[in-house]
C-alpha atoms as a PDB file:
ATOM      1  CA  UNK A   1       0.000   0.000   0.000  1.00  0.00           C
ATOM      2  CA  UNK A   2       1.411   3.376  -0.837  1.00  0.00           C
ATOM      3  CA  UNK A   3       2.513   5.205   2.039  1.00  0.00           C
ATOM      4  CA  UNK A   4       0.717   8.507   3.313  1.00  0.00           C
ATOM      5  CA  UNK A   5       1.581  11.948   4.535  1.00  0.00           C
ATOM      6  CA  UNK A   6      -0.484  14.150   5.442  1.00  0.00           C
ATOM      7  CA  UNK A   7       1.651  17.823   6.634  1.00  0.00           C
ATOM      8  CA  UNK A   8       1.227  20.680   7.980  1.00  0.00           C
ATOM      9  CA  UNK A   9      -0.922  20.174  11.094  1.00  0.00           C
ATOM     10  CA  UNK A  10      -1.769  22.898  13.337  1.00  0.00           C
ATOM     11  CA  UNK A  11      -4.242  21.793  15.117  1.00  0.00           C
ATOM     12  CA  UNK A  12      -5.591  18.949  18.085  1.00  0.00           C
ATOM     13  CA  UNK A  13      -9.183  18.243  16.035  1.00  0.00           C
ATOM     14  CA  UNK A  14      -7.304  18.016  12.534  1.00  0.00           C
ATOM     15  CA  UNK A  15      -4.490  16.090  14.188  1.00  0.00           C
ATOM     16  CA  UNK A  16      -7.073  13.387  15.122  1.00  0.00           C
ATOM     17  CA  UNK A  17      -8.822  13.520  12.377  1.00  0.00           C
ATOM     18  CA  UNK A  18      -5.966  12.805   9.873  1.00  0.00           C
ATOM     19  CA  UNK A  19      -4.946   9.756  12.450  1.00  0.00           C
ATOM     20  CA  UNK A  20      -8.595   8.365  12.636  1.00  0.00           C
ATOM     21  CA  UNK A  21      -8.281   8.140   8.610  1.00  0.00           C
ATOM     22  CA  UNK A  22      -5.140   5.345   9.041  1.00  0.00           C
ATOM     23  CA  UNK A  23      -2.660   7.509   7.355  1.00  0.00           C
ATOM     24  CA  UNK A  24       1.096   6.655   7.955  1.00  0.00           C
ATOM     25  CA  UNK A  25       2.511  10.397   9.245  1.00  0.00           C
ATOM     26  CA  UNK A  26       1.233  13.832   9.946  1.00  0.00           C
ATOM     27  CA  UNK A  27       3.693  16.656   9.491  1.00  0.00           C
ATOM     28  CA  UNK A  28       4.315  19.716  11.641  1.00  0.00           C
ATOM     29  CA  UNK A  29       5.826  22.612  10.117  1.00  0.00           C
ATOM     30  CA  UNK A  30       8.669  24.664  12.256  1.00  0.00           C
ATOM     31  CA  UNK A  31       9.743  26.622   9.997  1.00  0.00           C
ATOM     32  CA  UNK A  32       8.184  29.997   8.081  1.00  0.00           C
ATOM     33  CA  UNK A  33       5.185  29.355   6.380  1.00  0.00           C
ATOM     34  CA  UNK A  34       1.415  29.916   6.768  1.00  0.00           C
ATOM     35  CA  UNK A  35       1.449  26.591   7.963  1.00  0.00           C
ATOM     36  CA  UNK A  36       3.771  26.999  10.782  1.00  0.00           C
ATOM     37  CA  UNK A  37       3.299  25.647  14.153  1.00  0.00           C
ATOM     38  CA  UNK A  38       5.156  26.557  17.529  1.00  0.00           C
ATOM     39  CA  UNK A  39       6.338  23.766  19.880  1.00  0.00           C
ATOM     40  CA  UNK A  40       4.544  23.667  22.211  1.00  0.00           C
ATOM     41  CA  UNK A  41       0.798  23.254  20.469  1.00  0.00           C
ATOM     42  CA  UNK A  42       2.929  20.427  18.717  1.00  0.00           C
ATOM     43  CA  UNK A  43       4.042  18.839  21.909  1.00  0.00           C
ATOM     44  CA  UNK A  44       0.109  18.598  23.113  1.00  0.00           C
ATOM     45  CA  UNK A  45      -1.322  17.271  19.561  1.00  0.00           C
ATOM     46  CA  UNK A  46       1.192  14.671  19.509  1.00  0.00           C
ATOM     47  CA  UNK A  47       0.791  13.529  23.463  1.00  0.00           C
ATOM     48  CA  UNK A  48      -2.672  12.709  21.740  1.00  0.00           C
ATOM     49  CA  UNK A  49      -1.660  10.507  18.750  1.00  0.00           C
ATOM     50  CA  UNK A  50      -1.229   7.326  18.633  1.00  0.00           C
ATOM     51  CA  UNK A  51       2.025   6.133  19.338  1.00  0.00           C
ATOM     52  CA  UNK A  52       1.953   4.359  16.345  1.00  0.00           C
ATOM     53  CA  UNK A  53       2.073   7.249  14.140  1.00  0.00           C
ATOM     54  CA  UNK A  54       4.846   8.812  12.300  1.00  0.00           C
ATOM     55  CA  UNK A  55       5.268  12.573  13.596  1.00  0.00           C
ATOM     56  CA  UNK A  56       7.413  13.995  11.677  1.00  0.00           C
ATOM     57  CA  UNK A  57       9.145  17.610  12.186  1.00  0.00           C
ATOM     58  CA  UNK A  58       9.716  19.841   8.644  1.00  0.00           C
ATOM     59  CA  UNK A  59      12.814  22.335   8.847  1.00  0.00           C
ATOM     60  CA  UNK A  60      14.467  24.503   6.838  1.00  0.00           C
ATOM     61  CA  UNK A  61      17.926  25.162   6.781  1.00  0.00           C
ATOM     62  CA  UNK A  62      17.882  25.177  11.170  1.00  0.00           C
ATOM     63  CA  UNK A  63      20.716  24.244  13.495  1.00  0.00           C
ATOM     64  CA  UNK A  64      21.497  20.841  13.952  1.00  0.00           C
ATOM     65  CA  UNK A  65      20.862  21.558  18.124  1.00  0.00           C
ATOM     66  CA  UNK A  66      17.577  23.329  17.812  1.00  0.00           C
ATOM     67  CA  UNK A  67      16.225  20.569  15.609  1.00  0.00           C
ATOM     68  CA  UNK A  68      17.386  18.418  18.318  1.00  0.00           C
ATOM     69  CA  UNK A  69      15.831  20.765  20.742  1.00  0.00           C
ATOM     70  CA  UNK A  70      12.907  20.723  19.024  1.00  0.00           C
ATOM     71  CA  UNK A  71      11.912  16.959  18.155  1.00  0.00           C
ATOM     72  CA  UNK A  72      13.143  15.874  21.835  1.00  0.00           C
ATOM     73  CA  UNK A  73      10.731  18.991  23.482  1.00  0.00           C
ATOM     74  CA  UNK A  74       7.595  17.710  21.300  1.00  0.00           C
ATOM     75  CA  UNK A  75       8.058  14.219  20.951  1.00  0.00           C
ATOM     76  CA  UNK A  76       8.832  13.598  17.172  1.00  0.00           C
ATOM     77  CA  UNK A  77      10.159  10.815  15.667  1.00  0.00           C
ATOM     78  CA  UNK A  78      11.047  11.858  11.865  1.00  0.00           C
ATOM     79  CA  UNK A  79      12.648  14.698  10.549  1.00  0.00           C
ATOM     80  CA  UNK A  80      11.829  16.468   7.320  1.00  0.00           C
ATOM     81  CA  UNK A  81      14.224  18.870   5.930  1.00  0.00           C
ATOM     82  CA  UNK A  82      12.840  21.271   3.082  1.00  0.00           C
ATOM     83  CA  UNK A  83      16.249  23.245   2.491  1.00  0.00           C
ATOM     84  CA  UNK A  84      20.035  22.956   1.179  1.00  0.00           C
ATOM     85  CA  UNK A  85      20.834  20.961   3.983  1.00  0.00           C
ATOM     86  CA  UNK A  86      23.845  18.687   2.486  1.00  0.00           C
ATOM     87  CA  UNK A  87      23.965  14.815   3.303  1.00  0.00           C
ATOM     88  CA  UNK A  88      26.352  15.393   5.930  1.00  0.00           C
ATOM     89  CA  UNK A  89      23.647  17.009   8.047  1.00  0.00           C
ATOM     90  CA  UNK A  90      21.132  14.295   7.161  1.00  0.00           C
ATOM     91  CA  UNK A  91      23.327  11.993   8.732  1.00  0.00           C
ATOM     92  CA  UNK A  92      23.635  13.612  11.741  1.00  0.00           C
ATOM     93  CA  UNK A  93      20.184  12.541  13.072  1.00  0.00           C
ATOM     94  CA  UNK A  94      19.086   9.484  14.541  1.00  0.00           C
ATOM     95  CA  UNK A  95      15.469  10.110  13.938  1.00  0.00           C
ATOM     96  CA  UNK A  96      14.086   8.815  10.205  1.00  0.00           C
ATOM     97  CA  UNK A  97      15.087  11.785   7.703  1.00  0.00           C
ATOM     98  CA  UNK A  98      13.095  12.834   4.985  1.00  0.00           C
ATOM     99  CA  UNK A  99      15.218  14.817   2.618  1.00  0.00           C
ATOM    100  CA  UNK A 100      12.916  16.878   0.334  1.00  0.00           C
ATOM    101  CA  UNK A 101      14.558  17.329  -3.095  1.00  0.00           C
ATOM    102  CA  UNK A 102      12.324  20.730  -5.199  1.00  0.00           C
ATOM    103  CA  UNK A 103      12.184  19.589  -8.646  1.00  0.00           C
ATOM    104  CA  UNK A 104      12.543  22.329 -11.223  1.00  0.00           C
ATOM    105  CA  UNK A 105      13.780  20.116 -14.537  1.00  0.00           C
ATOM    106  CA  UNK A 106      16.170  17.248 -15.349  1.00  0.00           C
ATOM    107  CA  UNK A 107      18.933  18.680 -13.676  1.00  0.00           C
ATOM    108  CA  UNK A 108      17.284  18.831 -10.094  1.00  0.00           C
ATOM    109  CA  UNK A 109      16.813  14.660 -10.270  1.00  0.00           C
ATOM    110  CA  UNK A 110      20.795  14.892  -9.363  1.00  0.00           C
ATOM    111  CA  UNK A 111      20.658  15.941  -5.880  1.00  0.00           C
ATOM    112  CA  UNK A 112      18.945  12.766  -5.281  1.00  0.00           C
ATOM    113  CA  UNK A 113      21.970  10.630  -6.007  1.00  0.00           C
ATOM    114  CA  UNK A 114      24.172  12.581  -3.130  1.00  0.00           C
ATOM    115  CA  UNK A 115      21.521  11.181  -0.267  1.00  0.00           C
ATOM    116  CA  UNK A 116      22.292   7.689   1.193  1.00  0.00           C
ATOM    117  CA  UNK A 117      19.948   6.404   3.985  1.00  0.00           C
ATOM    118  CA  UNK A 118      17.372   8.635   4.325  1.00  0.00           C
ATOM    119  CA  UNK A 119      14.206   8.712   2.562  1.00  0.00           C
ATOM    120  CA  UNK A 120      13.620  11.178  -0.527  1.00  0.00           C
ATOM    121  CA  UNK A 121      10.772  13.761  -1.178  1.00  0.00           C
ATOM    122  CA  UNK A 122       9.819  15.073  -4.627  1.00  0.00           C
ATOM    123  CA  UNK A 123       8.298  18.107  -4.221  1.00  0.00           C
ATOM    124  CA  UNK A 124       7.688  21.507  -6.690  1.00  0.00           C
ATOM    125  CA  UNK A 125      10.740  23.738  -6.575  1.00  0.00           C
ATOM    126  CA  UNK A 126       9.642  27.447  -6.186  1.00  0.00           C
ATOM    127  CA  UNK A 127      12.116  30.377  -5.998  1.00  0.00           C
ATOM    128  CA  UNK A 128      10.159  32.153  -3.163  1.00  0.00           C
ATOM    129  CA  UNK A 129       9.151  29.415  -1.145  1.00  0.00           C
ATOM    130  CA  UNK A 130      10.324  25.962   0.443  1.00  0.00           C
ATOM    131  CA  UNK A 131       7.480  23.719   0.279  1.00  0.00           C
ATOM    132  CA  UNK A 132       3.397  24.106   0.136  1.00  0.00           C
ATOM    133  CA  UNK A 133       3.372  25.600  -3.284  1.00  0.00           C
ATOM    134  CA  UNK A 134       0.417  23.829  -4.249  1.00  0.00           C
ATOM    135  CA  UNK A 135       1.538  23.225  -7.452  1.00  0.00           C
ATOM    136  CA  UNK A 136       2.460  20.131  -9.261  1.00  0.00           C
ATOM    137  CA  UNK A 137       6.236  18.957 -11.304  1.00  0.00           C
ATOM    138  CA  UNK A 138       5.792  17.281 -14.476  1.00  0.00           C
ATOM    139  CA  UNK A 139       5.354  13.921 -13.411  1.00  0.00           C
ATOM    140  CA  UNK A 140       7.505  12.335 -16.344  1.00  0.00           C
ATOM    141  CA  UNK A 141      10.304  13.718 -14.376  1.00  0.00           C
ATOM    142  CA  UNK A 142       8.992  11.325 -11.151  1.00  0.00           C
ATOM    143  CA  UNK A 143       9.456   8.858 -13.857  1.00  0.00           C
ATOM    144  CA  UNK A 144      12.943   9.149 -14.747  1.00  0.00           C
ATOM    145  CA  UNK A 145      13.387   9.747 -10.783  1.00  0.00           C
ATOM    146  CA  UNK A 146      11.891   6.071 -10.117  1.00  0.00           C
ATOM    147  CA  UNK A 147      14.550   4.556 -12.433  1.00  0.00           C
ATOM    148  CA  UNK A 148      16.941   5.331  -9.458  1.00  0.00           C
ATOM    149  CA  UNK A 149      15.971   4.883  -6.632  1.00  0.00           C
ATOM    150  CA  UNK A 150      11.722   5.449  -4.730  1.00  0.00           C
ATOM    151  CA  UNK A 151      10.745   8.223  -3.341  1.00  0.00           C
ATOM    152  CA  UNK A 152       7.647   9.979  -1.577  1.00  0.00           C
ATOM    153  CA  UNK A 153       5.711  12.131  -4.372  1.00  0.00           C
ATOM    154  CA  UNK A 154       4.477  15.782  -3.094  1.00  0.00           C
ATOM    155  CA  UNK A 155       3.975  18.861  -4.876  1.00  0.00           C
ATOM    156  CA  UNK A 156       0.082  19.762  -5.796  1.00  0.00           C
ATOM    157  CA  UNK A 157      -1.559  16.053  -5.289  1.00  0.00           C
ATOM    158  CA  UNK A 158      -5.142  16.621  -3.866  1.00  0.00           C
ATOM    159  CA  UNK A 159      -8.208  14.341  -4.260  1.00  0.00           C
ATOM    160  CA  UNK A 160      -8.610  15.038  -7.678  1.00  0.00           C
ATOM    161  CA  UNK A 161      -5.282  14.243  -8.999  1.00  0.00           C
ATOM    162  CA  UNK A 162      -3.096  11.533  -6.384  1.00  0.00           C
ATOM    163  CA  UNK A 163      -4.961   8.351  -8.372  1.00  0.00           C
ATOM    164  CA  UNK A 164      -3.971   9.423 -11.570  1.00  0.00           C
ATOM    165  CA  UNK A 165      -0.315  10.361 -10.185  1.00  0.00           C
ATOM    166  CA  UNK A 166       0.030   6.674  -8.376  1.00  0.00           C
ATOM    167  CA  UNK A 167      -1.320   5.121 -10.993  1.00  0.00           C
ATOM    168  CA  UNK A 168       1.604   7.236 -13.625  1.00  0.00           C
ATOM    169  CA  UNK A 169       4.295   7.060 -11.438  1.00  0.00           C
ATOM    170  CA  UNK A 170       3.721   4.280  -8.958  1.00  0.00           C
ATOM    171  CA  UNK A 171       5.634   6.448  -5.762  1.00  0.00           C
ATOM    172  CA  UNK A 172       6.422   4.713  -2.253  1.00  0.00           C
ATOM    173  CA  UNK A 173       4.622   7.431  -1.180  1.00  0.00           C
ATOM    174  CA  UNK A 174       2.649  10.534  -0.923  1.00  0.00           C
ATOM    175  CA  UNK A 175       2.341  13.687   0.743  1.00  0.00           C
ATOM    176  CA  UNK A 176      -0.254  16.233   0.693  1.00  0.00           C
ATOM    177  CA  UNK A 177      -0.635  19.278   2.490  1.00  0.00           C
ATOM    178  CA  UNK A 178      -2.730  22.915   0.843  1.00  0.00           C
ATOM    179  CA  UNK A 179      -4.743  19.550  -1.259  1.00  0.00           C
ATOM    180  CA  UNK A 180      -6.660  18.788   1.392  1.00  0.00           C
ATOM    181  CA  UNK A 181      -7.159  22.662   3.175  1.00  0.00           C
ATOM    182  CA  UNK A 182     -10.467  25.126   3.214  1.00  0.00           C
ATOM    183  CA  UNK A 183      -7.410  27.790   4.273  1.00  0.00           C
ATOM    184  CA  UNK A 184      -3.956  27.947   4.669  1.00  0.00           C
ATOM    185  CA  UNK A 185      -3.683  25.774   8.054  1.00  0.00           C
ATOM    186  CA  UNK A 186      -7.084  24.521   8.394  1.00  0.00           C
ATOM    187  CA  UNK A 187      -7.495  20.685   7.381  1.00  0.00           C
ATOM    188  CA  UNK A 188     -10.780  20.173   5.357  1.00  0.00           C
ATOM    189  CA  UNK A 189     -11.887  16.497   6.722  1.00  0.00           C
ATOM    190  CA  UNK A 190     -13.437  15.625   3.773  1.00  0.00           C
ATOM    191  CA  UNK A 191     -11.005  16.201   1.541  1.00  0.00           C
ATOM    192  CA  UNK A 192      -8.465  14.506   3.419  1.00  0.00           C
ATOM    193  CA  UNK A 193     -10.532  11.521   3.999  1.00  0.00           C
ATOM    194  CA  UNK A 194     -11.464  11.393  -0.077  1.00  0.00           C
ATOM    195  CA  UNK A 195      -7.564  11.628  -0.584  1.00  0.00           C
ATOM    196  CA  UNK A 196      -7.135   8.622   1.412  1.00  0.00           C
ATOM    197  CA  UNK A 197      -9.987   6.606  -0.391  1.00  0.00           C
ATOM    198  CA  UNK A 198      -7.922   7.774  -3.627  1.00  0.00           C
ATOM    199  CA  UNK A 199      -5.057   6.509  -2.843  1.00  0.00           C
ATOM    200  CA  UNK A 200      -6.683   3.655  -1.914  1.00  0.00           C
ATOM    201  CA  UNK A 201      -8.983   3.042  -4.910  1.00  0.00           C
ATOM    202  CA  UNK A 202      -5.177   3.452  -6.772  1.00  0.00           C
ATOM    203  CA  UNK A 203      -2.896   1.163  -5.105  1.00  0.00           C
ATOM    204  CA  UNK A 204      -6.356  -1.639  -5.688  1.00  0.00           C
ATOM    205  CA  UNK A 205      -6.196  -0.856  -9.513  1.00  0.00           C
ATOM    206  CA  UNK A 206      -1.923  -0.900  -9.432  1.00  0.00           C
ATOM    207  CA  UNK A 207      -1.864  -3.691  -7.171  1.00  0.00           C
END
């Protein structure tokens, strides 16, 4: 079964929510976005989780001891890193590291052959911000990206679009974030729960 995301939680009631729909991780954004959270709301939405649960921190080019600071303080147990942090830095962690890689053409695909043992985002590159563009990459360049090595597929998916992309480019996994919003923040239930059924209705029809 393909593996889902579902970032940028901010709050307790969206936070369950998300976890009551059997997804694999929720993200919780630290650094500046619209989506951002502060550490200690984190802390008390994931006290509530289940323990189960991937919680996974997203940073942006932060100290190595303040990312510490942070996932020990709220109780994380992934990292997500959304900048130019180099390998060496990935490495550094003993959590599970997502490295996100922002695909702009065929030249971006390259940073994903300097990352050994962690696991690889694709999401949209934009020059003005890190991650939650709400836009897609052309997917033919997920594609050649599969060829080396899998990867979790972001950038744009929503309930209209994350069959056709599993179906096209058969990723490990997804993640969603501004997809499945009514605002910037604010989890829409039923579109995350008709993402999941996507992805679901996919991985039956890709086996």
């Amino acid at each position: 079964m393909t593996w889902i995301k579902i970032c940028g939680i901010t709050n307790l009631e969206d936070g369950l929510k998300a976890a009551s729909l059997g997804v694999d991780a929720l993200g919780f954004v630290f650094a500046r976005s619209a989506r951002r959270i502060e550490p200690d709301i984190a802390k008390k939405i994931i006290l509530a989780l289940p323990k189960t649960l991937l919680k996974v921190g997203v940073f942006v080019g932060e100290e190595e001891k303040e990312v510490e600071r942070v996932a020990k303080y709220c109780g994380l147990n992934g990292l997500q890193f959304h900048g130019k942090e180099p390998p060496e830095y990935c490495q550094k962690f003993s959590l599970q590291v997502l490295k996100a890689i922002r695909i702009k053409d065929l030249e971006s695909l390259k940073d994903m052959e300097r990352y050994h043992d962690v696991s690889i985002l694709l999401d949209t590159y934009s020059p003005v911000q890190a991650g939650g563009t709400g836009k897609s990459f052309p997917w033919e360049l997920s594609l050649i990206a599969k060829e080396k090595r899998d990867f979790i597929l972001s950038g744009g998916l929503s309930p209209l679009n994350v069959g056709e992309a599993i179906k096209k480019v058969k990723p490990w996994g997804v993640d969603v974030s501004s997809g499945v919003e009514s605002s910037p923040g604010k989890k829409d239930f039923l579109k995350m729960e008709e993402f999941v059924k996507e992805v679901r209705k996919a991985d039956e029809t890709t086996g």
